[in-house]
N, C-alpha and C. Protein backbone atom coordinates (compact mmCIF):
# COMPACT_ATOMS: atom_id res chain seq x y z
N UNK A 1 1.65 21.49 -30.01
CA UNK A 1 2.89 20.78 -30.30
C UNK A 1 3.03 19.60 -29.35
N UNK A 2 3.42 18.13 -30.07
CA UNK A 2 3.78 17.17 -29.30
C UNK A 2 4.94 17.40 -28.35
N UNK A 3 4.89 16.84 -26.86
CA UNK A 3 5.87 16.30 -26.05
C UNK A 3 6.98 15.49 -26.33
N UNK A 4 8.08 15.29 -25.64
CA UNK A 4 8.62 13.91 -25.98
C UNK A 4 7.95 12.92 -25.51
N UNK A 5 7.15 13.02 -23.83
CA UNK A 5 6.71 12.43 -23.71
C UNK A 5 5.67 11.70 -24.63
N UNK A 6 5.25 12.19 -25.69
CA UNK A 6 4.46 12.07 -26.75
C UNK A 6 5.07 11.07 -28.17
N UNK A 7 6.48 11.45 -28.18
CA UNK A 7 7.38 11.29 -29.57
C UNK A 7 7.35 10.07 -28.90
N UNK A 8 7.80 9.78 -26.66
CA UNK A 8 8.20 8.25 -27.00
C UNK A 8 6.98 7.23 -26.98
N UNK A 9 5.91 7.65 -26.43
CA UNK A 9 4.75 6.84 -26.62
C UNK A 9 4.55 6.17 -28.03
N UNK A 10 5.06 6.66 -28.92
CA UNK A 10 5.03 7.06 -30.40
C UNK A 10 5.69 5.63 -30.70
N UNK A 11 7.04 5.50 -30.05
CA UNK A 11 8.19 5.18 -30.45
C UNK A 11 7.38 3.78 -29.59
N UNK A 12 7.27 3.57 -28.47
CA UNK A 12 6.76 2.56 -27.87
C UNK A 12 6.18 1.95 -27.67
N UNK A 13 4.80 2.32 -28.87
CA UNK A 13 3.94 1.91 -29.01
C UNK A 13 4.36 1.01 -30.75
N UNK A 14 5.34 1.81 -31.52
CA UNK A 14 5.75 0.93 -32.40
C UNK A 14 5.96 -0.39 -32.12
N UNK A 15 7.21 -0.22 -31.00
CA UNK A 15 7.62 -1.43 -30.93
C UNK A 15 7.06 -2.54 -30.30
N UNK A 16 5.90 -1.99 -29.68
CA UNK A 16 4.50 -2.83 -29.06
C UNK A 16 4.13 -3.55 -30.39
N UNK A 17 3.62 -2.57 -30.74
CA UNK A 17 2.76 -3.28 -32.58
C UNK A 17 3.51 -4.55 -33.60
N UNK A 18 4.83 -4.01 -33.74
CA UNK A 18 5.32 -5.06 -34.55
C UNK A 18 6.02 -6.05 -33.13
N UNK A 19 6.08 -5.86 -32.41
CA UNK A 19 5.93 -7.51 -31.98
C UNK A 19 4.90 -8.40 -31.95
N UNK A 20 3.69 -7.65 -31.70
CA UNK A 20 2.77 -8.13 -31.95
C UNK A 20 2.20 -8.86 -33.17
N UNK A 21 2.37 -8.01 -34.20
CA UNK A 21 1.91 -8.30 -35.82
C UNK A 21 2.93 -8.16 -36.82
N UNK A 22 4.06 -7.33 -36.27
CA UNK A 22 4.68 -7.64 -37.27
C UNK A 22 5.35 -6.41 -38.06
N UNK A 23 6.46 -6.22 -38.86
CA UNK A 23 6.64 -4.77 -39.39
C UNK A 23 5.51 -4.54 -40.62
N UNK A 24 5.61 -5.91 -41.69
CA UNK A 24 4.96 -5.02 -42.63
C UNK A 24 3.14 -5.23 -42.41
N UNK A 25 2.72 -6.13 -41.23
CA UNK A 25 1.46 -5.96 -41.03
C UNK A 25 0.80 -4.80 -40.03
N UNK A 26 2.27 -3.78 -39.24
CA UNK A 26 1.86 -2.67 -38.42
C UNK A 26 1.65 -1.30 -39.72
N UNK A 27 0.88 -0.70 -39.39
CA UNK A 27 0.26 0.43 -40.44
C UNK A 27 0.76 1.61 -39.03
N UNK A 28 0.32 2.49 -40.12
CA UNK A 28 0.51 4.25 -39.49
C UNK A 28 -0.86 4.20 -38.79
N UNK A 29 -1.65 3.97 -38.90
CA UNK A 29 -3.22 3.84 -38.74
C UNK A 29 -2.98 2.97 -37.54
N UNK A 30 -2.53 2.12 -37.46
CA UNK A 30 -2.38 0.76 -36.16
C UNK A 30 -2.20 2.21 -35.18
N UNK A 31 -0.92 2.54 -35.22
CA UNK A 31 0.03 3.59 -34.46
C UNK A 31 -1.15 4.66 -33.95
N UNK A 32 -1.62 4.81 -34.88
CA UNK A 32 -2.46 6.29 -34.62
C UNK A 32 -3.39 5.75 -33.85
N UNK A 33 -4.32 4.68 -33.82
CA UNK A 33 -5.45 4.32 -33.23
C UNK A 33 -4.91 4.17 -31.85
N UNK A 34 -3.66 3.05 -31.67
CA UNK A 34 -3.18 2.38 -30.15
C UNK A 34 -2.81 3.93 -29.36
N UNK A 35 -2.30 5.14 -30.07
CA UNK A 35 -1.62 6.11 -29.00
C UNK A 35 -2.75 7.05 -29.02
N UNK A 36 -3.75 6.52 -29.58
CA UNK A 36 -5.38 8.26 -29.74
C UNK A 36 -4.46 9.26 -30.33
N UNK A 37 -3.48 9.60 -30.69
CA UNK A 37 -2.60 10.78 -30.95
C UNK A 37 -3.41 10.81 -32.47
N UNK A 38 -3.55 12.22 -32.94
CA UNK A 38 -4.06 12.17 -34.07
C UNK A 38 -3.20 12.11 -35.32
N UNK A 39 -3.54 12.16 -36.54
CA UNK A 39 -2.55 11.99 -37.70
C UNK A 39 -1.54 12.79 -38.09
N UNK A 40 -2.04 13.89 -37.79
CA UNK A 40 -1.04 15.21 -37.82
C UNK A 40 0.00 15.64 -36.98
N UNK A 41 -0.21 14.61 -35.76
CA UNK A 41 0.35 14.69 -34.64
C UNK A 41 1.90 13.70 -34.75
N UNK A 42 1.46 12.61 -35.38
CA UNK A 42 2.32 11.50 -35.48
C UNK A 42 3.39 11.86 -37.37
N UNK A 43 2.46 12.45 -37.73
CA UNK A 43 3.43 13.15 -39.12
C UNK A 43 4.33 14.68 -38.84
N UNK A 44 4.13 14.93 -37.42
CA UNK A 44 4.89 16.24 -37.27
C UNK A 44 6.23 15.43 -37.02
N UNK A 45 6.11 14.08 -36.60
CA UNK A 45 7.60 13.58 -36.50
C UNK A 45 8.45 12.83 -37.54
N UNK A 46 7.19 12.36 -38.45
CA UNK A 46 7.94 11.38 -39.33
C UNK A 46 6.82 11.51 -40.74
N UNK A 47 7.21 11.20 -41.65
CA UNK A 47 6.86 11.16 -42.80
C UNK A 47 6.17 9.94 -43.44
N UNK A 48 6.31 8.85 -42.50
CA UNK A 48 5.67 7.45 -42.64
C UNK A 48 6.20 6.55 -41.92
N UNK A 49 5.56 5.39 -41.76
CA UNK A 49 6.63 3.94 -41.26
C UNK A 49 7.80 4.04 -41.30
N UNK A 50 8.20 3.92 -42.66
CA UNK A 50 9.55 3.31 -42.32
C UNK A 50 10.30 4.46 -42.10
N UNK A 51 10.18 6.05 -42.07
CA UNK A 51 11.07 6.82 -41.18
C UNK A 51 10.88 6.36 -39.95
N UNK A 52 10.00 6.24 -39.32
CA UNK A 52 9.51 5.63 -37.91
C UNK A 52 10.58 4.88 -37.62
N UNK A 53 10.18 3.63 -38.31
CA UNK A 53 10.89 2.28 -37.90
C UNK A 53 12.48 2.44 -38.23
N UNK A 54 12.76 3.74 -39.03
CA UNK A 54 14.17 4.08 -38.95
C UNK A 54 14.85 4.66 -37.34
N UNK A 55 13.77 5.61 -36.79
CA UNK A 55 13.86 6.54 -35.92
C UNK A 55 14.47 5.24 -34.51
N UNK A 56 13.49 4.70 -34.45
CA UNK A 56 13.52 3.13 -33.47
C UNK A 56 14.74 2.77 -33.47
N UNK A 57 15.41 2.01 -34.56
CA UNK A 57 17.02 1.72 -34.54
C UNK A 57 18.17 2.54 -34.15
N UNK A 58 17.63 3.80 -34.66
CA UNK A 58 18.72 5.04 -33.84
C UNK A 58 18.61 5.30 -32.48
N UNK A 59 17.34 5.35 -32.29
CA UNK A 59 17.27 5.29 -30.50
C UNK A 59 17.29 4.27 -29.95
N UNK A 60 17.71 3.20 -30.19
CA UNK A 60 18.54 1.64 -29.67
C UNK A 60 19.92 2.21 -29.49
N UNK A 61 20.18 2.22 -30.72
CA UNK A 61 21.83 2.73 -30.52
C UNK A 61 22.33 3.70 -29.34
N UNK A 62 20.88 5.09 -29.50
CA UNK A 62 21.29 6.10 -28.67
C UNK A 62 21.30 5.82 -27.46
N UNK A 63 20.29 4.71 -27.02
CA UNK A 63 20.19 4.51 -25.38
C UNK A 63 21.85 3.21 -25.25
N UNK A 64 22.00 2.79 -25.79
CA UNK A 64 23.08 1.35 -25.75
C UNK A 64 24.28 2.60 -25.38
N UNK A 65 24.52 3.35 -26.61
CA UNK A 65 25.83 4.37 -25.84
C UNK A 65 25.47 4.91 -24.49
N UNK A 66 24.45 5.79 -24.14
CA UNK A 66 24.11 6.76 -22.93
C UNK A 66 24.37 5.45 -21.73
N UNK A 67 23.96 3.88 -22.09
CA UNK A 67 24.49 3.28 -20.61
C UNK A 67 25.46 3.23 -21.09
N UNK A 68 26.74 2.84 -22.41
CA UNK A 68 28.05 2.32 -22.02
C UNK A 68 28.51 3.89 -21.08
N UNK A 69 28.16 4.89 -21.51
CA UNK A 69 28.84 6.25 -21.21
C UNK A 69 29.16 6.09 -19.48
N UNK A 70 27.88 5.65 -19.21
CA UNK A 70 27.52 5.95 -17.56
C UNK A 70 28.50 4.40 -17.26
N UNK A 71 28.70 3.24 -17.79
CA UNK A 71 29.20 2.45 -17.43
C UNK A 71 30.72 2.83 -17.59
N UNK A 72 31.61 3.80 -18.46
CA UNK A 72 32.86 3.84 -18.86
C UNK A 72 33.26 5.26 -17.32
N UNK A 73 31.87 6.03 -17.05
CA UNK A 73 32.74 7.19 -16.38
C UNK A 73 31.94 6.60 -15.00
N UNK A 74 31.59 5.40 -14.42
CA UNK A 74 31.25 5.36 -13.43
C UNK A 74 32.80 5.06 -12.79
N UNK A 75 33.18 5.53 -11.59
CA UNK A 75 34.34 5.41 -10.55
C UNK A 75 34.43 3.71 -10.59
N UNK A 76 33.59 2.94 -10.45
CA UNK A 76 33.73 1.33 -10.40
C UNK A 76 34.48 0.83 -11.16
N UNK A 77 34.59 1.20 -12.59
CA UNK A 77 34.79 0.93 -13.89
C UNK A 77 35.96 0.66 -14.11
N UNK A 78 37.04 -0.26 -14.32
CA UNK A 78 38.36 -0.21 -14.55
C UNK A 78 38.49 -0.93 -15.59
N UNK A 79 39.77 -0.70 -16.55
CA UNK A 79 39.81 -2.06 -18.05
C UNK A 79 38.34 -2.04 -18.61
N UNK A 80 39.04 -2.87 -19.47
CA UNK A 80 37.98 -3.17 -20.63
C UNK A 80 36.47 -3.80 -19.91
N UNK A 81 36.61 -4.87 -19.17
CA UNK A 81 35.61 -5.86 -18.57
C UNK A 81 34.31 -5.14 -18.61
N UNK A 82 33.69 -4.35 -17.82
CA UNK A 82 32.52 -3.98 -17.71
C UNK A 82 31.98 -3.60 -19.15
N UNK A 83 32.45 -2.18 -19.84
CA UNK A 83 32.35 -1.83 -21.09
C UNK A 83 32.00 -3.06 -22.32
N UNK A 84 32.75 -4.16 -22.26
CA UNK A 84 32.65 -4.96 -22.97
C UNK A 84 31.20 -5.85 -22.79
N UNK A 85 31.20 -5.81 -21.50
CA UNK A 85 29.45 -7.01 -21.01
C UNK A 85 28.72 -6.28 -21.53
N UNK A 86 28.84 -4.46 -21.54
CA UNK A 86 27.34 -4.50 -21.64
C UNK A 86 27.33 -4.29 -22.90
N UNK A 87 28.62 -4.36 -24.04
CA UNK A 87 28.63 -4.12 -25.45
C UNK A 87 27.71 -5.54 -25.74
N UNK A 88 28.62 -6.13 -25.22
CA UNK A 88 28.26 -8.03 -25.71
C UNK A 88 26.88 -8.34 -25.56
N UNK A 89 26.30 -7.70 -24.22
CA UNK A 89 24.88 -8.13 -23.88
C UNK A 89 23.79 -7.37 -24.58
N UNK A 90 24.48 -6.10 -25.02
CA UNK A 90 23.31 -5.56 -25.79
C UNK A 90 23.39 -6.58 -27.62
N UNK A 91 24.66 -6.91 -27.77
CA UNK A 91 24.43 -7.49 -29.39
C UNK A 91 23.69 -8.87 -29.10
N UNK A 92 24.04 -9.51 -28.08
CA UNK A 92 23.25 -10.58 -27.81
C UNK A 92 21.48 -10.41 -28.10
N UNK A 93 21.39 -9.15 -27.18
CA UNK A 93 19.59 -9.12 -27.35
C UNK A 93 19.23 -8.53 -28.68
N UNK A 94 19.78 -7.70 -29.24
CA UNK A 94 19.70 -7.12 -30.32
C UNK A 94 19.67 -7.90 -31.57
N UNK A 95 20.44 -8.99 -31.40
CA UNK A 95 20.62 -9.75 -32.79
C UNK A 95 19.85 -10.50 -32.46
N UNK A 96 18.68 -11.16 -31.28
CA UNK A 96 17.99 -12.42 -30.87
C UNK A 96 17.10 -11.85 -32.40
N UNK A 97 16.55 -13.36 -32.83
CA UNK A 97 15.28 -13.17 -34.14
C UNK A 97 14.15 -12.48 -33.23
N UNK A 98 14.12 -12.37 -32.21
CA UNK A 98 12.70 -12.13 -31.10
C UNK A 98 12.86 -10.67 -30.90
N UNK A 99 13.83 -10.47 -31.07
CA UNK A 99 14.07 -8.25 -30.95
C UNK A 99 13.35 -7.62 -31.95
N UNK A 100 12.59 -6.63 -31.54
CA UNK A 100 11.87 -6.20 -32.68
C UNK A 100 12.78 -5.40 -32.73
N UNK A 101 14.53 -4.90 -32.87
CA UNK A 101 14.95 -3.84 -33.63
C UNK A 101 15.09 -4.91 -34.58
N UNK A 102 15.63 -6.15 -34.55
CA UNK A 102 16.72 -7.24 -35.53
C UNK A 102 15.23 -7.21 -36.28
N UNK A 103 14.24 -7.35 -36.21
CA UNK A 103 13.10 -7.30 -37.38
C UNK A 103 12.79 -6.06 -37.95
N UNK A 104 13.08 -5.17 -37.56
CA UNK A 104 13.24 -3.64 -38.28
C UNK A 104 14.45 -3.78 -38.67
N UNK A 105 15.40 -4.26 -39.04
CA UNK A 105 16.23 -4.24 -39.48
C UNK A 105 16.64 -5.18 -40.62
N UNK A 106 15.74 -6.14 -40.32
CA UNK A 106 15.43 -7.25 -41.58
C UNK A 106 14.34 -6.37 -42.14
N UNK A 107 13.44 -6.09 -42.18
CA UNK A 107 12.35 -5.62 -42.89
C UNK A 107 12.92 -4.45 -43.90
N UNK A 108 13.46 -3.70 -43.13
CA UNK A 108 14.10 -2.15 -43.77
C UNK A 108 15.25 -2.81 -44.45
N UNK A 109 16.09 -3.90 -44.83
CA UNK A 109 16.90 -4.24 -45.47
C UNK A 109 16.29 -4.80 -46.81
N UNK A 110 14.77 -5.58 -46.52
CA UNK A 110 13.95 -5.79 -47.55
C UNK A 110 13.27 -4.84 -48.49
N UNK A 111 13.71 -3.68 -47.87
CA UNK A 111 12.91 -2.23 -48.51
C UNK A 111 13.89 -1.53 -48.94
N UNK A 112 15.44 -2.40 -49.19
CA UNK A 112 16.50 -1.12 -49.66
C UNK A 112 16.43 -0.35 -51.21
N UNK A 113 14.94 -1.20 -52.30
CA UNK A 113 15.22 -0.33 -53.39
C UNK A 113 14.31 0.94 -53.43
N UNK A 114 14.43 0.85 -52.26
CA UNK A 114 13.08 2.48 -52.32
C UNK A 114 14.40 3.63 -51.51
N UNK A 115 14.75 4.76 -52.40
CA UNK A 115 15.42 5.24 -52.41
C UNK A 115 15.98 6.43 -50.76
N UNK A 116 14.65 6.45 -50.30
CA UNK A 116 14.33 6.75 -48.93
C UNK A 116 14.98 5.39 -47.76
N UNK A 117 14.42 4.46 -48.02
CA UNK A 117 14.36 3.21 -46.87
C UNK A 117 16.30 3.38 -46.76
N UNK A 118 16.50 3.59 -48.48
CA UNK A 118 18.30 2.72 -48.06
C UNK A 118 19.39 4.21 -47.45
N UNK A 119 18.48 5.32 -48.16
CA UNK A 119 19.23 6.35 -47.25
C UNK A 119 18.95 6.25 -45.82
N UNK A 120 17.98 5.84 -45.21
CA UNK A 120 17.92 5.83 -43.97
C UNK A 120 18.63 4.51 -43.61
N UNK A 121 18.52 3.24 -44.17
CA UNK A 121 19.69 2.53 -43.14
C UNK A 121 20.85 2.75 -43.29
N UNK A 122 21.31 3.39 -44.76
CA UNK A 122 23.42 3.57 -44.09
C UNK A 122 22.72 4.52 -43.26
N UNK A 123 22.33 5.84 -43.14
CA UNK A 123 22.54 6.44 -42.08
C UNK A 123 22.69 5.68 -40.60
N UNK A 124 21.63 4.90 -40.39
CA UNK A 124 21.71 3.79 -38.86
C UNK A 124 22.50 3.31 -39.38
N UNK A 125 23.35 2.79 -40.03
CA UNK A 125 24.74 2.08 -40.24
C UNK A 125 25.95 3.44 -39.89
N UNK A 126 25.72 4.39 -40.24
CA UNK A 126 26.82 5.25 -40.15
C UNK A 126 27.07 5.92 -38.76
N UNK A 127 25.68 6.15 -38.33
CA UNK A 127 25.55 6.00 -36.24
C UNK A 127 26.45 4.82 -35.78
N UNK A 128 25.69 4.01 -36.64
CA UNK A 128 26.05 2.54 -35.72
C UNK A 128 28.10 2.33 -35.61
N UNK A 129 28.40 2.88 -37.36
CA UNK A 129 30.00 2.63 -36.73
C UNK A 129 30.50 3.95 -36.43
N UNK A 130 29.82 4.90 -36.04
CA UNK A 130 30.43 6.49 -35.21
C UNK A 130 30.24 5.66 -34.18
N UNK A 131 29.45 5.45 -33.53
CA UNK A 131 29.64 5.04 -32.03
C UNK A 131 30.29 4.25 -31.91
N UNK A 132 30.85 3.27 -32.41
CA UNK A 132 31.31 1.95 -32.33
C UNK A 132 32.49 2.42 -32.00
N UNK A 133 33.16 3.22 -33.21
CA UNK A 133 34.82 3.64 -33.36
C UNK A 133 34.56 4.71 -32.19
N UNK A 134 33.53 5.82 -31.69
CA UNK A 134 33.41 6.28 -30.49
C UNK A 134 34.25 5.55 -29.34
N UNK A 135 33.66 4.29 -29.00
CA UNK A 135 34.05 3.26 -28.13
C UNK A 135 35.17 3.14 -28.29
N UNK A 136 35.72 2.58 -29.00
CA UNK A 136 37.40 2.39 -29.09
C UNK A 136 38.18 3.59 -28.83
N UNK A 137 37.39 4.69 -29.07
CA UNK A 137 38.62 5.41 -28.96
C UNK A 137 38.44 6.22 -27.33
N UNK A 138 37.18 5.75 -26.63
CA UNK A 138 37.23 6.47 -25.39
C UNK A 138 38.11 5.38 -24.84
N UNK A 139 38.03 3.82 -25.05
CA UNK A 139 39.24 2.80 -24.79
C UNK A 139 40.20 3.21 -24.92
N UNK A 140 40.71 3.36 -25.71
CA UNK A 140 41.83 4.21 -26.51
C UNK A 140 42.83 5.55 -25.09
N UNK A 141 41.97 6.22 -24.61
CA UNK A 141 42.18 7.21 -24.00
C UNK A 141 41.97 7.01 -22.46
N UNK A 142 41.20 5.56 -22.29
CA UNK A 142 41.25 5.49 -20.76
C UNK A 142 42.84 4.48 -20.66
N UNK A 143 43.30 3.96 -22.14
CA UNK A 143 44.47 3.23 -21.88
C UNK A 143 44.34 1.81 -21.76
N UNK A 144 42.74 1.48 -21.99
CA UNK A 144 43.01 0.63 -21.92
C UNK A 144 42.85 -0.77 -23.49
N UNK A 145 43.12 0.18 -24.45
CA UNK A 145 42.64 0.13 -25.98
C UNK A 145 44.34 0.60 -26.09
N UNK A 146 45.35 -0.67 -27.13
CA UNK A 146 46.47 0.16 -27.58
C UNK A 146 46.55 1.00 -28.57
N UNK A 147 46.52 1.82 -28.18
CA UNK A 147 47.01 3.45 -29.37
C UNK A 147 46.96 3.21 -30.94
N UNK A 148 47.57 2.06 -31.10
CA UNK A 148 47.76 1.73 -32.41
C UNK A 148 46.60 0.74 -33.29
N UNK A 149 45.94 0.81 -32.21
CA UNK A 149 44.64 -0.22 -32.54
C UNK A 149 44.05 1.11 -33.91
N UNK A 150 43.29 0.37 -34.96
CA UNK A 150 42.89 1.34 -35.84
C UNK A 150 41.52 1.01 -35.99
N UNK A 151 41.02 2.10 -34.94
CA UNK A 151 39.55 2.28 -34.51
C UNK A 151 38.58 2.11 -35.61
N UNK A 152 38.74 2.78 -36.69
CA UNK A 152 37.46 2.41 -37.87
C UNK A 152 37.13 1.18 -38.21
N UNK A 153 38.77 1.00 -38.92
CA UNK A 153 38.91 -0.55 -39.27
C UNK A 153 37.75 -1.51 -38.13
N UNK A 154 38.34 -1.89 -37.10
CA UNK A 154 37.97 -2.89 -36.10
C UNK A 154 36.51 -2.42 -36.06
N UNK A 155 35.97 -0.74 -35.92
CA UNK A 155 34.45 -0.95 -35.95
C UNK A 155 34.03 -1.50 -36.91
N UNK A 156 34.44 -0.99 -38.10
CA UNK A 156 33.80 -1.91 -38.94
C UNK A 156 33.92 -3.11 -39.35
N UNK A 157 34.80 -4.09 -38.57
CA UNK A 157 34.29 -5.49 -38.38
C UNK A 157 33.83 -5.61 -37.25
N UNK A 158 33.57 -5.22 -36.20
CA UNK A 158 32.66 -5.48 -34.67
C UNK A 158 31.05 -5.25 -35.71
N UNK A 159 31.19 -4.06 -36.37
CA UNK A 159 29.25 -4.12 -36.58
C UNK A 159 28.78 -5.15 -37.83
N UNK A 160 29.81 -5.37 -38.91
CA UNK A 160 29.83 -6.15 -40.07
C UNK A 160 29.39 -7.79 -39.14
N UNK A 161 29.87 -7.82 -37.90
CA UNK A 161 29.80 -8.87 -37.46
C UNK A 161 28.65 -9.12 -36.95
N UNK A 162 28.07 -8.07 -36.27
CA UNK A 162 26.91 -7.61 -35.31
C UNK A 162 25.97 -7.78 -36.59
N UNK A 163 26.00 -7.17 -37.35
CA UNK A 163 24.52 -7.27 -38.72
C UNK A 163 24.72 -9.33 -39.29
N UNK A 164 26.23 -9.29 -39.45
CA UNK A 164 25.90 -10.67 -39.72
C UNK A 164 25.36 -11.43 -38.71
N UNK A 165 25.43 -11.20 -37.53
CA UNK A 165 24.58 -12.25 -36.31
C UNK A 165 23.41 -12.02 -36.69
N UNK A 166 22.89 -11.02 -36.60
CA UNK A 166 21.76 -10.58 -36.51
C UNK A 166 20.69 -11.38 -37.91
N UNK A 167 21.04 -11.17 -39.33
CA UNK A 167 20.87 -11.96 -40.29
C UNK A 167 20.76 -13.32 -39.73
N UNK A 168 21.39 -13.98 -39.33
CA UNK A 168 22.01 -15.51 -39.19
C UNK A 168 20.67 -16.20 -37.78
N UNK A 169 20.51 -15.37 -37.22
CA UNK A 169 19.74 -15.45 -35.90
C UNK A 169 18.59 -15.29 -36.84
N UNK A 170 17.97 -14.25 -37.94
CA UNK A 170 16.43 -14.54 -38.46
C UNK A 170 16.57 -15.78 -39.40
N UNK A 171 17.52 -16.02 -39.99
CA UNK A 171 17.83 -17.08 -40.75
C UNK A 171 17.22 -18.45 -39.85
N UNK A 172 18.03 -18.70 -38.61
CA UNK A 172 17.91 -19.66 -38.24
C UNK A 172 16.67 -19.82 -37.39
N UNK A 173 16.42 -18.48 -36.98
CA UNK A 173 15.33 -18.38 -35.79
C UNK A 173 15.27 -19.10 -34.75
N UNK A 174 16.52 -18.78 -34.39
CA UNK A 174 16.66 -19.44 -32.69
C UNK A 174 17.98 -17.96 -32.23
N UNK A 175 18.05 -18.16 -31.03
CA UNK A 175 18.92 -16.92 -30.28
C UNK A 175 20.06 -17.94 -30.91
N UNK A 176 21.15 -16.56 -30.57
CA UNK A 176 22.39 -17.00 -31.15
C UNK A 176 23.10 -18.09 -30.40
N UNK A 177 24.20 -19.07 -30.65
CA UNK A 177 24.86 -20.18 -30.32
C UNK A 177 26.15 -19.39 -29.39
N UNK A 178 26.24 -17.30 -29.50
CA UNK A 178 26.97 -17.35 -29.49
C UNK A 178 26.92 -16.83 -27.64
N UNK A 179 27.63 -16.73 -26.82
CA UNK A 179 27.55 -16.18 -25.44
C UNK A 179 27.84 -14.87 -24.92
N UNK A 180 27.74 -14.16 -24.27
CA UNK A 180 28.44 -12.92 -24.22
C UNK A 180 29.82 -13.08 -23.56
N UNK A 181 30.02 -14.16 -23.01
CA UNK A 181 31.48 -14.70 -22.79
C UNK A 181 31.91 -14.60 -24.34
N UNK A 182 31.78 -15.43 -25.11
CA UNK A 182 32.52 -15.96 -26.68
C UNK A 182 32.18 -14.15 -27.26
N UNK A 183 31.23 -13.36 -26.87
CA UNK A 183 31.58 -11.82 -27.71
C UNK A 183 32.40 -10.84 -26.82
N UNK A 184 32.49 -11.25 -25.45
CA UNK A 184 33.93 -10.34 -24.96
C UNK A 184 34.90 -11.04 -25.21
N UNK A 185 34.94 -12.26 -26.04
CA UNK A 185 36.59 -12.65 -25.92
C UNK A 185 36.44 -12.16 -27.58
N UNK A 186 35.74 -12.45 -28.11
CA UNK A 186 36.41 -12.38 -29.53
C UNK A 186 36.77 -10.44 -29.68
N UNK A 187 35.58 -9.91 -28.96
CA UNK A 187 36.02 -8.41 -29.01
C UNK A 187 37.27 -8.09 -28.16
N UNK A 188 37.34 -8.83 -27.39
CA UNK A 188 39.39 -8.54 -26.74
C UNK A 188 39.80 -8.74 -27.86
N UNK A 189 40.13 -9.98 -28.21
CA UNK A 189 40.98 -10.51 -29.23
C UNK A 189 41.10 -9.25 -30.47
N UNK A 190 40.03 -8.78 -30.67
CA UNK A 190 40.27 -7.50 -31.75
C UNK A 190 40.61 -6.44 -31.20
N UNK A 191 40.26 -6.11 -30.23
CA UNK A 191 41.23 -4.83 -29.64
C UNK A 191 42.65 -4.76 -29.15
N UNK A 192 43.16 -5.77 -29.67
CA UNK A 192 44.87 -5.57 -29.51
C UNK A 192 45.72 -4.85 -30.39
């Protein structure tokens, strides 16, 4: 039986490959050759690519919460300010055209009529606004989010916004125009 240490080599060696070549020019075969892990080894986790390249976007998300967590219960931490940089700085890198999640995420949006690909991105869409409305509402409870703010709603324009950068950035293929100053103010501005 594989390790995690194993699952993340797996995972890290993906995201080695398609920066390199690319999503739809990285194969299962690329994967298998770069980690020596054998075939059976790499299908005890996933069923093909694009579960793979699904798996990748969820564990973006999962590591982006585990630091806000450590950033919201560190003693330093007061108000919104900190929480918000590192919201802002992760959509910043995340939406750059140069992130290989924002290209797994264009690619797997190009693959939504295969009935598998599109169940797996709402699911990373449905992570993506649990955590989101997560956030607001641990705001919410440190006080510094007003009560009446209506947590779904607002996630789901913080990520509607976040996928549209992200689009707009492969569109244009340059990093965004926008700053992580201009995404903690516009995300204040919505948390009132």
């Amino acid at each position: 039986m594989m390790t995690n240490a194993s699952f993340q080599t797996i995972m890290d060696t993906t995201e080695a490959l398609i920066q390199e070549k690319g999503c739809r020019q990285t194969t299962l075969q690329d994967i298998i050759q770069r980690t020596g892990l054998s075939k059976g080894a790499i299908y005890h986790y996933v069923s093909g690519k694009d579960e793979l390249l699904g798996l990748v976007l969820k564990s973006r998300v999962e590591q982006i919460n585990a630091r806000f967590s450590e950033v919201v219960n560190s003693p330093n931490t007061s108000g919104l300010g900190n929480p918000l940089q590192l919201i802002a700085e992760g959509m910043i890198r995340s939406t750059s055209h140069l992130d290989v999640t924002n290209k797994i995420f264009i690619y797997l949006l190009s693959q939504m009529d295969n009935p598998k690909v599109a169940e797996m991105v709402q699911e990373v869409y449905g992570i993506t606004l649990q955590t989101c409305t997560r956030w607001i509402e641990v705001g919410k409870m440190h006080g510094v989010i007003p009560v009446e703010v209506e947590g779904t709603k607002i996630a789901e324009s913080l990520v509607m916004f976040m996928y549209g950068m992200r689009v707009q950035n492969m569109i244009m293929q340059e990093q965004s125009r926008m700053t992580v100053q201009d995404l903690i103010a516009f995300m204040s501005r919505s948390l009132r």
